[in-house]
N, C-alpha and C. Protein backbone atom coordinates (compact mmCIF):
# COMPACT_ATOMS: atom_id res chain seq x y z
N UNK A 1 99.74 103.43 78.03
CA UNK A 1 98.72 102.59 78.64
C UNK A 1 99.01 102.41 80.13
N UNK A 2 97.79 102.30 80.79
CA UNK A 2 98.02 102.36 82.11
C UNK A 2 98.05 100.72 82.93
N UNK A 3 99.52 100.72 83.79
CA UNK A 3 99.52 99.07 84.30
C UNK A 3 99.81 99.43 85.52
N UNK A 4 99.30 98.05 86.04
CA UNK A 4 98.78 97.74 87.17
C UNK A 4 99.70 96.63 88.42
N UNK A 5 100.08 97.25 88.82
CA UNK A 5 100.82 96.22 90.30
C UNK A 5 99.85 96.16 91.18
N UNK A 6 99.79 94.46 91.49
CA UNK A 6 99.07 94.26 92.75
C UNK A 6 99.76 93.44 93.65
N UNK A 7 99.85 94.33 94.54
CA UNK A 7 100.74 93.55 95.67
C UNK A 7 99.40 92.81 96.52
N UNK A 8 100.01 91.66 96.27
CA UNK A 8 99.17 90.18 97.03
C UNK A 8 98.77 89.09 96.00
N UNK A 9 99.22 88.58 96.82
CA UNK A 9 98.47 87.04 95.30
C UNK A 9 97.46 86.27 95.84
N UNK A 10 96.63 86.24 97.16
CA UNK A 10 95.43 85.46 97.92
C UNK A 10 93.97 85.70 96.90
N UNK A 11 93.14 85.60 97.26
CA UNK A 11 91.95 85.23 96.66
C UNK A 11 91.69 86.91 95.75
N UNK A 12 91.65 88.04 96.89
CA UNK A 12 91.27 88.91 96.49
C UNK A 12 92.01 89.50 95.09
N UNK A 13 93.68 89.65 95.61
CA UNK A 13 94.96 89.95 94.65
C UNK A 13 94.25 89.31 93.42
N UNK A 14 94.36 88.42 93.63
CA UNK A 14 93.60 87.22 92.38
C UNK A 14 92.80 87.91 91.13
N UNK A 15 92.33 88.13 92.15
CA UNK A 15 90.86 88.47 91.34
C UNK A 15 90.83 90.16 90.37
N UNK A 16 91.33 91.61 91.26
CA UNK A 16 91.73 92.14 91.04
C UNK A 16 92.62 92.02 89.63
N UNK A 17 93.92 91.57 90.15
CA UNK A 17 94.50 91.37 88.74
C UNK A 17 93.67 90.74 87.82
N UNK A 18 92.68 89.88 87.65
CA UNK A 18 91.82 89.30 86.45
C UNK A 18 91.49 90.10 85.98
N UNK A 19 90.47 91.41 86.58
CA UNK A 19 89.97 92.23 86.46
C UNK A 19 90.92 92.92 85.52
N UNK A 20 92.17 93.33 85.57
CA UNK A 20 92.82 94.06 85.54
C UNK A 20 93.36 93.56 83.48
N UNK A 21 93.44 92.05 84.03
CA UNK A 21 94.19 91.69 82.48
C UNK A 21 93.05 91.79 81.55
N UNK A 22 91.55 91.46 81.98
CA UNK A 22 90.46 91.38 81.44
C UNK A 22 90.34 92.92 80.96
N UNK A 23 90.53 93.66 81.28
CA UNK A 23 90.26 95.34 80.52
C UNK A 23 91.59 95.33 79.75
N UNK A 24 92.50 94.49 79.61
CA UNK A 24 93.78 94.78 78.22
C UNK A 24 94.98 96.00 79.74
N UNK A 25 95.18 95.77 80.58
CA UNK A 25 95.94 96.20 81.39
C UNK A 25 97.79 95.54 81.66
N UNK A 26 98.26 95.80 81.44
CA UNK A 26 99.96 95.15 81.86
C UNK A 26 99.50 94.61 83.56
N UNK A 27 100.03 93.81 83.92
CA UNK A 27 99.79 93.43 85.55
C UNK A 27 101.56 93.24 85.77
N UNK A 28 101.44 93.64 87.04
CA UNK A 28 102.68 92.90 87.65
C UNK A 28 102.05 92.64 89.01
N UNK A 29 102.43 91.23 89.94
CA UNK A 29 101.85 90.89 90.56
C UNK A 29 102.77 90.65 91.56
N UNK A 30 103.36 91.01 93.13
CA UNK A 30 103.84 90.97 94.16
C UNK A 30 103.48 90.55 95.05
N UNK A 31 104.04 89.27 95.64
CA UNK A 31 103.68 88.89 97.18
C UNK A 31 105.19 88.36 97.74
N UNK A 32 104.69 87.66 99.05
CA UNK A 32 105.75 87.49 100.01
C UNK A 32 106.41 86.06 99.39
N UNK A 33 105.55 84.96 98.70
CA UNK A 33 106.09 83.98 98.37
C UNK A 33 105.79 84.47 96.70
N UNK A 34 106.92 84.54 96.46
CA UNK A 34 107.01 84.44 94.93
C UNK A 34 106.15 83.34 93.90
N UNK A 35 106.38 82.22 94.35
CA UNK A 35 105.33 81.13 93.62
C UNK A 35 104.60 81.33 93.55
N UNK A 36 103.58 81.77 94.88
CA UNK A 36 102.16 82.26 94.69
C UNK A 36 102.06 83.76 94.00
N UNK A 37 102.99 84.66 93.62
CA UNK A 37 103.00 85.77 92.35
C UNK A 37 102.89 85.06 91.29
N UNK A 38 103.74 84.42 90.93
CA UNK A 38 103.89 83.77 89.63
C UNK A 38 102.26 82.51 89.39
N UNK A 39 101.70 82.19 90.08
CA UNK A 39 100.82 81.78 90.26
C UNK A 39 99.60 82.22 89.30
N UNK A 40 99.34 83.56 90.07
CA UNK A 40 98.51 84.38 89.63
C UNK A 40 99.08 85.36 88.33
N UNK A 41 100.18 85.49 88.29
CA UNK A 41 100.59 86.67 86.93
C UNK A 41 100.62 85.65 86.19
N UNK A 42 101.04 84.22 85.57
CA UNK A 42 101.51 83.78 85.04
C UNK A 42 100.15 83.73 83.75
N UNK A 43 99.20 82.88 84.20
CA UNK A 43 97.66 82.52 83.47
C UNK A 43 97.24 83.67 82.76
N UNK A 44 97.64 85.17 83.49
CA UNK A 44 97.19 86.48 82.82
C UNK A 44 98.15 87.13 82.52
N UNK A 45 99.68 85.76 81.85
CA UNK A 45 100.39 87.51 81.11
C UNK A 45 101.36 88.06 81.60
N UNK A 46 100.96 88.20 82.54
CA UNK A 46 101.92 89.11 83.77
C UNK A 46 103.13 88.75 84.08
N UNK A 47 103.82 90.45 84.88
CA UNK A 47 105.49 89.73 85.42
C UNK A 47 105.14 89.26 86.97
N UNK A 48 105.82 88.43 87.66
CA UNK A 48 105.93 88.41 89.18
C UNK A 48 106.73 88.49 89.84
N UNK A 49 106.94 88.62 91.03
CA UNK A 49 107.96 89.25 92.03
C UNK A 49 108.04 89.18 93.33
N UNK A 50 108.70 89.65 94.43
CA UNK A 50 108.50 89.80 95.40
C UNK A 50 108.19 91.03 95.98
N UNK A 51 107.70 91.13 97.13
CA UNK A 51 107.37 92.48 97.78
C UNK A 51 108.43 93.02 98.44
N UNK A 52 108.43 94.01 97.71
CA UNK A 52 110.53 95.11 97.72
C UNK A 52 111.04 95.17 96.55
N UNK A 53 110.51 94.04 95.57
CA UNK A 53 110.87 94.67 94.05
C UNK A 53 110.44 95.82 93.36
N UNK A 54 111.10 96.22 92.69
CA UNK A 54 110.64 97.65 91.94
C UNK A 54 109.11 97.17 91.41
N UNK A 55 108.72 98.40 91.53
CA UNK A 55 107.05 98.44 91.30
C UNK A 55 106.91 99.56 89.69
N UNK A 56 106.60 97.98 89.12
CA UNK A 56 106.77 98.79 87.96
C UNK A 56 105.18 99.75 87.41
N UNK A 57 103.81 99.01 88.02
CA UNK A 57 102.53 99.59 87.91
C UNK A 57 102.33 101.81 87.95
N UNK A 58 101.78 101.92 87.45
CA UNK A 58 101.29 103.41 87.32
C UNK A 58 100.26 103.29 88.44
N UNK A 59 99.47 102.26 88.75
CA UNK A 59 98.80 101.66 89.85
C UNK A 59 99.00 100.77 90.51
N UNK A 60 98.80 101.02 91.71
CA UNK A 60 99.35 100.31 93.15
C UNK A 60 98.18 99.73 93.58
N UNK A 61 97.61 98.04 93.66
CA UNK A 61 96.30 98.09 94.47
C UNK A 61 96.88 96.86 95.38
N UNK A 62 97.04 97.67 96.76
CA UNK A 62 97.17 97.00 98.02
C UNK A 62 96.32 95.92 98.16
N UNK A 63 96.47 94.55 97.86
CA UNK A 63 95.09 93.59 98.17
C UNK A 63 96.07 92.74 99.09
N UNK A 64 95.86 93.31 100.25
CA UNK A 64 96.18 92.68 101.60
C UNK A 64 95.34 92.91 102.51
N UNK A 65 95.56 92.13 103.71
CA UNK A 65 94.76 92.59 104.90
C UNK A 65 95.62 93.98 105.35
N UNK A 66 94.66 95.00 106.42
CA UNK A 66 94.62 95.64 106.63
C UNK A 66 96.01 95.63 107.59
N UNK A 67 96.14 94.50 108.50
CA UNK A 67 97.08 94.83 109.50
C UNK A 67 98.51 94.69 108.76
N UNK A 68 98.26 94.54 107.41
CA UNK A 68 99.86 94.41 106.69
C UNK A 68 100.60 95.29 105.92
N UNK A 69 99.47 96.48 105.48
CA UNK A 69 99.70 97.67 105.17
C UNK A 69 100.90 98.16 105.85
N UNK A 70 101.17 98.15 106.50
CA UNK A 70 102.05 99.01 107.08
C UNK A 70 103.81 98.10 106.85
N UNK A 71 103.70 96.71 106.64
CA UNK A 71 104.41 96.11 106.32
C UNK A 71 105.18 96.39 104.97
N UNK A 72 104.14 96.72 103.83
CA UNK A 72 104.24 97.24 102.75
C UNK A 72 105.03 98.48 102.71
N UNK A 73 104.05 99.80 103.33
CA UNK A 73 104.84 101.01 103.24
C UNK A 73 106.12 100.71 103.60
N UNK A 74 106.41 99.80 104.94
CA UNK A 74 107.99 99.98 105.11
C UNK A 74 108.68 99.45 104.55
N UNK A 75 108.37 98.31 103.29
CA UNK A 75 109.07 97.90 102.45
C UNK A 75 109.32 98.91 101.03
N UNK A 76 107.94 99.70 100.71
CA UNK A 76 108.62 100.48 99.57
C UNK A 76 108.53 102.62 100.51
N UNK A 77 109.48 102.57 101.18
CA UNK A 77 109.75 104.18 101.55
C UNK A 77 109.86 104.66 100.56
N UNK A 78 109.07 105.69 100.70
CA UNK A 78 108.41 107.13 99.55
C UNK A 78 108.90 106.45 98.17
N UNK A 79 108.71 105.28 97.50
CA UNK A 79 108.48 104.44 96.56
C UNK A 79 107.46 104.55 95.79
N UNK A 80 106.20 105.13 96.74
CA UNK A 80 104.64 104.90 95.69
C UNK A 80 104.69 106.89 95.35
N UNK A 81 105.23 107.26 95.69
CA UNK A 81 105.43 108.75 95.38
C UNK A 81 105.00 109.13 93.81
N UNK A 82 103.96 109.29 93.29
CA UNK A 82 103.24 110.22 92.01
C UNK A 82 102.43 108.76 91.69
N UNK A 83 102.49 107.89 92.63
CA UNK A 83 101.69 106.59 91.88
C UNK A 83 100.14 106.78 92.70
N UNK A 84 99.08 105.70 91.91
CA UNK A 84 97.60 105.82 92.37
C UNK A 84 98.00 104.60 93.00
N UNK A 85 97.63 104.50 94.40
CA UNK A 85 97.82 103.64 95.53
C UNK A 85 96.36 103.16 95.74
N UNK A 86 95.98 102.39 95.62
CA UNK A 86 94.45 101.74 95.59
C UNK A 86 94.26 100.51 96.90
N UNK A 87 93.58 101.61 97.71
CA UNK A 87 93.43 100.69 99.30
C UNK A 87 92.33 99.75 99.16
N UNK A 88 92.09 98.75 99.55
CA UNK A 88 90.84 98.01 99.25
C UNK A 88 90.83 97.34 100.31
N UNK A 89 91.23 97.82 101.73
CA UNK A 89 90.85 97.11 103.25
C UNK A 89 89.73 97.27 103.58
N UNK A 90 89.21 96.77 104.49
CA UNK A 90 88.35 96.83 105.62
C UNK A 90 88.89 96.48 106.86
N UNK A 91 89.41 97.48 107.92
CA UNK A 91 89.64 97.40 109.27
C UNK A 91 89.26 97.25 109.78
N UNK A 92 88.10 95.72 109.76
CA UNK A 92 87.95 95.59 110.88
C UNK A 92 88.25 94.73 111.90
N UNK A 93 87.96 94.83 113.27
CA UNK A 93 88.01 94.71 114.52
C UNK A 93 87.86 92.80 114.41
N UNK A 94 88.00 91.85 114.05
CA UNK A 94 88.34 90.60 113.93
C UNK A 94 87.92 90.11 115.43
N UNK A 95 88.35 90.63 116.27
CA UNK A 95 87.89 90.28 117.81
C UNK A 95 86.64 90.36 118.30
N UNK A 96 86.16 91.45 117.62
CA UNK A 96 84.25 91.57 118.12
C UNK A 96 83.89 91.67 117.00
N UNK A 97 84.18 91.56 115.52
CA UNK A 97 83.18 91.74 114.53
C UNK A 97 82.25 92.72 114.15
N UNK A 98 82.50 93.38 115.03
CA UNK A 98 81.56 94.67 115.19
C UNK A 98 81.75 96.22 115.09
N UNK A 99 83.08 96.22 115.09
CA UNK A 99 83.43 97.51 114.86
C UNK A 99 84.69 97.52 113.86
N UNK A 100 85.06 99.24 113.35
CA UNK A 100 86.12 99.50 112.76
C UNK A 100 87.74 99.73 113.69
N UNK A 101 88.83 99.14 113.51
CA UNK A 101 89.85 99.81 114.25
C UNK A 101 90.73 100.82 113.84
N UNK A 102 90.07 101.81 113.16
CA UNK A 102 90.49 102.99 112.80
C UNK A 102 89.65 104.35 113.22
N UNK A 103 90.00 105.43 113.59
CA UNK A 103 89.60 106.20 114.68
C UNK A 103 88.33 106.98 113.98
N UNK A 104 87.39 106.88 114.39
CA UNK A 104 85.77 107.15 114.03
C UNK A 104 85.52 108.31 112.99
N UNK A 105 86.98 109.04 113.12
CA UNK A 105 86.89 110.59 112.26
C UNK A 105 87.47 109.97 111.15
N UNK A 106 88.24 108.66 110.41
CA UNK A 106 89.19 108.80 109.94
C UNK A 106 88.87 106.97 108.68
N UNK A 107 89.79 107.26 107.97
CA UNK A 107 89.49 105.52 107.37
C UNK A 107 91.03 104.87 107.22
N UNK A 108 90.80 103.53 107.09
CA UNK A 108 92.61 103.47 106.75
C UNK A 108 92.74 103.95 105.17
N UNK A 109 92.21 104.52 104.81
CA UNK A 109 92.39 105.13 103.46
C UNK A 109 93.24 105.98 103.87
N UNK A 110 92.44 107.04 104.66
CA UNK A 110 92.83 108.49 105.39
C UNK A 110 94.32 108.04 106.06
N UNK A 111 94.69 107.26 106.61
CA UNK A 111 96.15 106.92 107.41
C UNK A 111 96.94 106.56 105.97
N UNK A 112 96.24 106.02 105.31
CA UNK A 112 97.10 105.33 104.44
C UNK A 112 98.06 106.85 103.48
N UNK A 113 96.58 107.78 102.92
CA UNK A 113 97.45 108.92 102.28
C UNK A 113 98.21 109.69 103.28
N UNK A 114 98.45 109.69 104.86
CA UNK A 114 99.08 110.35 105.57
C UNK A 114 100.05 109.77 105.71
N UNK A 115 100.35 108.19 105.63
CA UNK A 115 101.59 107.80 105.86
C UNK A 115 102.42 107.89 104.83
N UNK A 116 101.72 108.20 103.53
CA UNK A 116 102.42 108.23 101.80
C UNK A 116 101.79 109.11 101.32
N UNK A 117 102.31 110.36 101.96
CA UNK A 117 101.92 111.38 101.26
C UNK A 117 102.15 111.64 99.45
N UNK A 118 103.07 111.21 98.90
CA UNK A 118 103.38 111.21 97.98
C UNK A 118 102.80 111.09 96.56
N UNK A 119 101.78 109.94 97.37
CA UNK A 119 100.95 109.18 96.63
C UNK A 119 99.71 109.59 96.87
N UNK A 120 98.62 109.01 95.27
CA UNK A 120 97.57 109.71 95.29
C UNK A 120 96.69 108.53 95.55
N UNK A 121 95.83 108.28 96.77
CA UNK A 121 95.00 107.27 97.25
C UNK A 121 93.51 107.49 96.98
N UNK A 122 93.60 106.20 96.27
CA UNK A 122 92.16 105.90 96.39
C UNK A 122 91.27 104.80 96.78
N UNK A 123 89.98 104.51 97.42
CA UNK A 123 89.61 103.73 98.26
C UNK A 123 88.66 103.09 96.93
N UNK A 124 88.71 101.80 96.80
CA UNK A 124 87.99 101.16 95.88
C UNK A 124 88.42 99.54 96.56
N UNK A 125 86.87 98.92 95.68
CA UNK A 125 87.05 97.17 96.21
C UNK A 125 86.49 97.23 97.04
N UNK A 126 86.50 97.99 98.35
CA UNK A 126 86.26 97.33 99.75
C UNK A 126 85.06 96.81 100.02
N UNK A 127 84.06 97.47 99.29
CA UNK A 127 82.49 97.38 98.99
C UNK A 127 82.19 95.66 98.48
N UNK A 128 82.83 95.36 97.91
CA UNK A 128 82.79 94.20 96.99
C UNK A 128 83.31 92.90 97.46
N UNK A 129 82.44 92.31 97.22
CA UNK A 129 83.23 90.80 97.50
C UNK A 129 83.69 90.13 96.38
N UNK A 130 85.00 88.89 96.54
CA UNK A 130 85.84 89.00 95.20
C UNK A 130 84.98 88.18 94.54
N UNK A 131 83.92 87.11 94.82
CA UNK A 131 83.14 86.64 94.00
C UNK A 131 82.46 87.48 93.34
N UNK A 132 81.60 88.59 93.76
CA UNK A 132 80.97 89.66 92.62
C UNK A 132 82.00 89.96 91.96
N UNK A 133 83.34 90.37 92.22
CA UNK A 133 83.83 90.65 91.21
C UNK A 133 84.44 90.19 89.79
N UNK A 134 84.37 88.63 90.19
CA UNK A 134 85.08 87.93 89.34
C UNK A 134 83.82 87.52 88.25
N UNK A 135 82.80 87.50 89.02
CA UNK A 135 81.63 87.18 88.09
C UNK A 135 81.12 88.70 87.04
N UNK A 136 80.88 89.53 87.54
CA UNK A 136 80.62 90.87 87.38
C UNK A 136 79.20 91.16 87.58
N UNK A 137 78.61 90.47 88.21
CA UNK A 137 77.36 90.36 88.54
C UNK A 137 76.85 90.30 90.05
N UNK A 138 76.09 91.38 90.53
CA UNK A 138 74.83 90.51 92.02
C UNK A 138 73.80 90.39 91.65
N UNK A 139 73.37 89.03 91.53
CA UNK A 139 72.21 88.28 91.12
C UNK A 139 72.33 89.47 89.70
N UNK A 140 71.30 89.87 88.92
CA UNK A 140 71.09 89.73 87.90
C UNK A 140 71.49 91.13 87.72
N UNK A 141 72.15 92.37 88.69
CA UNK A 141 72.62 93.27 88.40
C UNK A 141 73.92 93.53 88.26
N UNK A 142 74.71 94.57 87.70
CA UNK A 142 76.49 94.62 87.48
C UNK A 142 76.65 95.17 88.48
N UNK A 143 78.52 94.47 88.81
CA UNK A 143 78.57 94.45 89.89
C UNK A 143 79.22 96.32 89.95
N UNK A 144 78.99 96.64 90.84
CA UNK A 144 79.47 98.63 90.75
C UNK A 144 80.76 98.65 91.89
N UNK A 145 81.57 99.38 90.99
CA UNK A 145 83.29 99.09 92.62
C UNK A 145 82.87 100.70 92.52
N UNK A 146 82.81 101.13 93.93
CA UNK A 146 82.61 102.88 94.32
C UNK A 146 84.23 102.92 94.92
N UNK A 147 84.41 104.36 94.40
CA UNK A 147 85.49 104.64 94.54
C UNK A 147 85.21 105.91 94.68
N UNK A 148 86.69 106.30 96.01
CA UNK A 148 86.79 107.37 96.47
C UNK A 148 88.05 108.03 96.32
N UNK A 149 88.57 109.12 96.40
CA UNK A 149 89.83 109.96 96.48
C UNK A 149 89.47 111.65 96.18
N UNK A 150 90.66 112.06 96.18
CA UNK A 150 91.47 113.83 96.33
C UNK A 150 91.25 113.93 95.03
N UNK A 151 91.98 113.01 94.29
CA UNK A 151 92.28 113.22 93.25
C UNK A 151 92.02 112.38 91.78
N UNK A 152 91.16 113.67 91.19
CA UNK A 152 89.99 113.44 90.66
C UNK A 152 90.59 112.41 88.94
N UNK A 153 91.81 112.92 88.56
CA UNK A 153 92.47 112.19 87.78
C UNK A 153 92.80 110.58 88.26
N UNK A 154 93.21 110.32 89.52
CA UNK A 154 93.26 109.41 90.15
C UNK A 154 92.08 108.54 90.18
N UNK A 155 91.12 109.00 90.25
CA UNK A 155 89.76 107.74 90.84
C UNK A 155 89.54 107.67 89.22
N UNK A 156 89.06 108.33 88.28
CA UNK A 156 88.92 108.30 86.67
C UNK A 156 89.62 107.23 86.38
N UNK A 157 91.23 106.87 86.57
CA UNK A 157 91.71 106.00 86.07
C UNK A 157 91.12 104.97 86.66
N UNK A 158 90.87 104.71 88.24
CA UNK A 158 90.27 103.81 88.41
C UNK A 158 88.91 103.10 87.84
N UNK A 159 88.16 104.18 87.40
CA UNK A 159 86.72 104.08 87.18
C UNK A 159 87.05 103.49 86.06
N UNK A 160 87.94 103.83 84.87
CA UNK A 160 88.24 103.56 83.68
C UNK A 160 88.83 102.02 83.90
N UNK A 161 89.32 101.37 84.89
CA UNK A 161 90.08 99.92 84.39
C UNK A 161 89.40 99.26 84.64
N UNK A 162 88.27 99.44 85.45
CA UNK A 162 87.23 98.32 86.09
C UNK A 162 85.62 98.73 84.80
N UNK A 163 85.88 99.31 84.11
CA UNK A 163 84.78 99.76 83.55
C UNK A 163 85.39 98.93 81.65
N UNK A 164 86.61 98.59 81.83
CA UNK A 164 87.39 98.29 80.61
C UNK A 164 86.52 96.58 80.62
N UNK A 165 87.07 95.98 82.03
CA UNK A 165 86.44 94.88 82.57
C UNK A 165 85.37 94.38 82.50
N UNK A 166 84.56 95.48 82.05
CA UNK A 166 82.84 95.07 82.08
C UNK A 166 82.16 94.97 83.25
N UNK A 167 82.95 95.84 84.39
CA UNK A 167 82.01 96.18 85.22
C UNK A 167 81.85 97.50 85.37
N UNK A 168 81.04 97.98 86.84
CA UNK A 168 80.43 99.52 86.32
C UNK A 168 81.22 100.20 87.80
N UNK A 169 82.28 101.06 87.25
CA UNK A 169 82.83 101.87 87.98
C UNK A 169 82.05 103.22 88.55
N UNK A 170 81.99 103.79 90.06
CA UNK A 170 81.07 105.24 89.88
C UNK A 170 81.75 105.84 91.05
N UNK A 171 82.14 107.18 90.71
CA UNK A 171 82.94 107.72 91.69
C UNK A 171 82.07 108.05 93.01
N UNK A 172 82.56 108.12 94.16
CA UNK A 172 81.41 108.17 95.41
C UNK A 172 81.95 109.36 96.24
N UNK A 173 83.18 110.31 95.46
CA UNK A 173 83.48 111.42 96.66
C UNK A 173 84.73 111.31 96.91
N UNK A 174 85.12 112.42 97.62
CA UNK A 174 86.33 112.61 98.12
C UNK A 174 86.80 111.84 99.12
N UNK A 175 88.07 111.47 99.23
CA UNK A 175 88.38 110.23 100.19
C UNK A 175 88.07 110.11 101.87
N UNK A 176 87.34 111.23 101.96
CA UNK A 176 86.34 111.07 102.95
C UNK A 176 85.59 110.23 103.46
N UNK A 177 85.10 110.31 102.12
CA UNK A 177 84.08 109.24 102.03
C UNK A 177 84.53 107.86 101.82
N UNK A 178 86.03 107.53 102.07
CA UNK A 178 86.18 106.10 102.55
C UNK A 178 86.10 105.90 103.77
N UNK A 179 85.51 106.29 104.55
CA UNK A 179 84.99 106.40 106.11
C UNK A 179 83.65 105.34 105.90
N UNK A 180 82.43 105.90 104.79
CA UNK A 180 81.58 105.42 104.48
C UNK A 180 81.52 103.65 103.96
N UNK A 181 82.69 104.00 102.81
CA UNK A 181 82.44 102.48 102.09
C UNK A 181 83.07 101.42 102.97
N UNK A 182 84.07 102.06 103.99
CA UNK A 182 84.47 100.94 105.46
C UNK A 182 83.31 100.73 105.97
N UNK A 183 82.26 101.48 106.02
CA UNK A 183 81.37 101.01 106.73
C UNK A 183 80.58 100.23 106.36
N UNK A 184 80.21 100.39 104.98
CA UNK A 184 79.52 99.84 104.00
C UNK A 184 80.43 98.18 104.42
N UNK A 185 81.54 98.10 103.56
CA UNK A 185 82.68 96.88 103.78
C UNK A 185 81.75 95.79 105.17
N UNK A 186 82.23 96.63 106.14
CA UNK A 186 81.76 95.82 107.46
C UNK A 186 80.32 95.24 107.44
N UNK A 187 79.40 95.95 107.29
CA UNK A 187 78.05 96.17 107.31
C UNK A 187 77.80 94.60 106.40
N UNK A 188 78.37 94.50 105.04
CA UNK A 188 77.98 93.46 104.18
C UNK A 188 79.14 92.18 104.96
N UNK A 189 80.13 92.09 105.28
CA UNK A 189 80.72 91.51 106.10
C UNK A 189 79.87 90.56 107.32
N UNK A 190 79.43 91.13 108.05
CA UNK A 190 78.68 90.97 108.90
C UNK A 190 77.50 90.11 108.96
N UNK A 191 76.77 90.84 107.69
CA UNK A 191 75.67 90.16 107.05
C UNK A 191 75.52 88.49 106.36
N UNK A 192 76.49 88.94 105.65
CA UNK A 192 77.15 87.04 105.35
C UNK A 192 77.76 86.44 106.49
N UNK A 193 78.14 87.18 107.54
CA UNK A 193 78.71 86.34 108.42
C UNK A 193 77.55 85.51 109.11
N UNK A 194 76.34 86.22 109.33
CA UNK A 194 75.31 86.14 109.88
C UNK A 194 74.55 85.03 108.75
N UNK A 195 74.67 84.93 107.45
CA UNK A 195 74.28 84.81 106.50
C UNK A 195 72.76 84.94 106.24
N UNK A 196 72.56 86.24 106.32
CA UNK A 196 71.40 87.25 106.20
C UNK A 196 71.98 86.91 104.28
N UNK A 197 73.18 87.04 103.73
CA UNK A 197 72.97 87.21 102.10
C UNK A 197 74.37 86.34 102.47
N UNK A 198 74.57 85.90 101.16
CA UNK A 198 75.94 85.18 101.05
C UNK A 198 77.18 85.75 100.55
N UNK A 199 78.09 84.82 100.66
CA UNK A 199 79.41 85.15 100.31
C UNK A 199 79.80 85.70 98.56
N UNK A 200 78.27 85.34 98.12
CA UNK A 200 78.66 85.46 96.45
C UNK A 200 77.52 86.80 95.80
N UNK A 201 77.18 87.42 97.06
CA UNK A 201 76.08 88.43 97.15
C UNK A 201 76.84 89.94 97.37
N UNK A 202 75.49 90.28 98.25
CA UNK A 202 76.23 91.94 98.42
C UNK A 202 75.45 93.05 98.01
N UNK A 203 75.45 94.55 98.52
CA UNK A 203 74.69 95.18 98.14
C UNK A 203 74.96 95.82 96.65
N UNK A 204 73.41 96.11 95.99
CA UNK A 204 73.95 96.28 94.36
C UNK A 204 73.60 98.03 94.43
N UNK A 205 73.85 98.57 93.35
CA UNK A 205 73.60 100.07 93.33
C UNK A 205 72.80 99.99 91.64
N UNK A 206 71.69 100.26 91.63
CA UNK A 206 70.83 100.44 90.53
C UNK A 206 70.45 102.36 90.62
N UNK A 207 70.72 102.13 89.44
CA UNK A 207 70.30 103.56 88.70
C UNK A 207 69.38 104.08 88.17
C-alpha cells in the first residue's frame, strides 16, 4: 500500500494529509515544530516528526511555501531519490502579485526535478484551494486536483490517492505543463484576492 509523507503541518499540509487518511493511506507528517506534526498526524492515525527525519512515505508532498523548498532539499540530500515528490507551490511574486518568480520557460516543478534528479516529480494541488479540497466540492461540482509529471506511473499514483478520497483526479500532461497550472494557481489567487470569487471557490473542470 502506498503512504504518504507530508512535509508541513499549516493549513494546506493539513488538509492534504486528510485527504490522504480519508482514501485508507499511512501518513507521516513533518514540520519544523514537531507539535504542530503531531497536531495534524495525530486525529488521522499518523506518525510525526521533524523535518530531517527519515521519510518514511513512497510519497513526498511538499506543502510549503515556495521560498522553503529549497530549505527542504538541503535537509534531505539525494534522500527523495526513487520517491514521487509532489510540488504543490505557486511562485508567486508576493511583492507585485502579479507575476511568477520562476523563469517564463520553466515552473518550480521544473527546478524542483532538476535540483532532485532522483526523484520522480509531480505538480498537483496548486490549482486548488485547501477549502475545495477539504470539502470536495466547488459549489455543486467535485473538486478535480490536475496533475502533471514525466512519469506516467508517478502521476497514476497520484490520480489514484485523491480519487480514493472522493475527489476527481485527471492527469493534465507532462511536467511541462506545470508552467500552466502555476499559472492557473496565480490567476485564481488573484481573483479572490480581488474577490472576483472567494477563498472557498475556484475554477471547476466539468466534463
Amino acid at each position: 500500500m502506498t503512504t504518504v509523507t507530508v512535509i508541513g503541518a499549516g493549513n494546506f499540509g493539513s488538509v492534504v494529509a486528510g485527504i490522504a487518511a480519508k482514501g485508507g493511506t499511512g501518513i507521516q507528517v513533518l514540520a519544523r515544530d514537531p507539535e504542530k506534526a503531531r497536531a495534524v498526524a495525530g486525529p488521522l492515525g499518523g506518525t510525526a516528526g521533524t523535518v530531517g527525519d527519515e521519510v518514511t512515505g513512497d510519497v513526498v508532498v511538499l506543502a510549503v511555501p515556495y521560498g522553503a523548498v529549497a530549505d527542504v532539499l538541503d535537509a534531505y540530500p539525494d534522500r527523495f531519490d526513487g520517491k514521487i515528490v509532489v510540488d504543490v507551490t505557486n511562485p508567486v511574486d508576493f511583492a507585485t502579485f502579479d507575476d511568477l518568480v520562476v523563469p517564463a520557460d520553466s515552473s518550480s516543478a521544473r527546478l524542483l526535478q532538476d535540483a532532485a534528479p532522483g526523484a520522480k516529480v509531480v505538480k498537483a494541488f496548486n490549482t486548488n484551494f485547501g477549502a475545495t479540497l477539504a470539502t470536495g466540492e466547488i459549489g455543486s461540482v467535485p473538486t478535480t486536483v490536475l496533475v502533471a509529471g514525466d512519469d506516467e506511473t508517478a502521476k497514476q499514483t497520484v490520480v489514484e490517492l485523491v480519487t480514493a478520497a472522493g475527489l476527481r483526479g485527471v492527469d493534465a500532461g507532462s511536467l511541462k505543463r506545470a508552467r500552466e497550472l502555476e499559472a492557473i494557481g496565480l490567476l485564481q489567487m488573484t481573483l479572490a484576492g480581488a474577490e472576483k470569487i472567494s477563498w472557498g471557490g475556484g475554477l471547476a473542470l466539468i466534463s
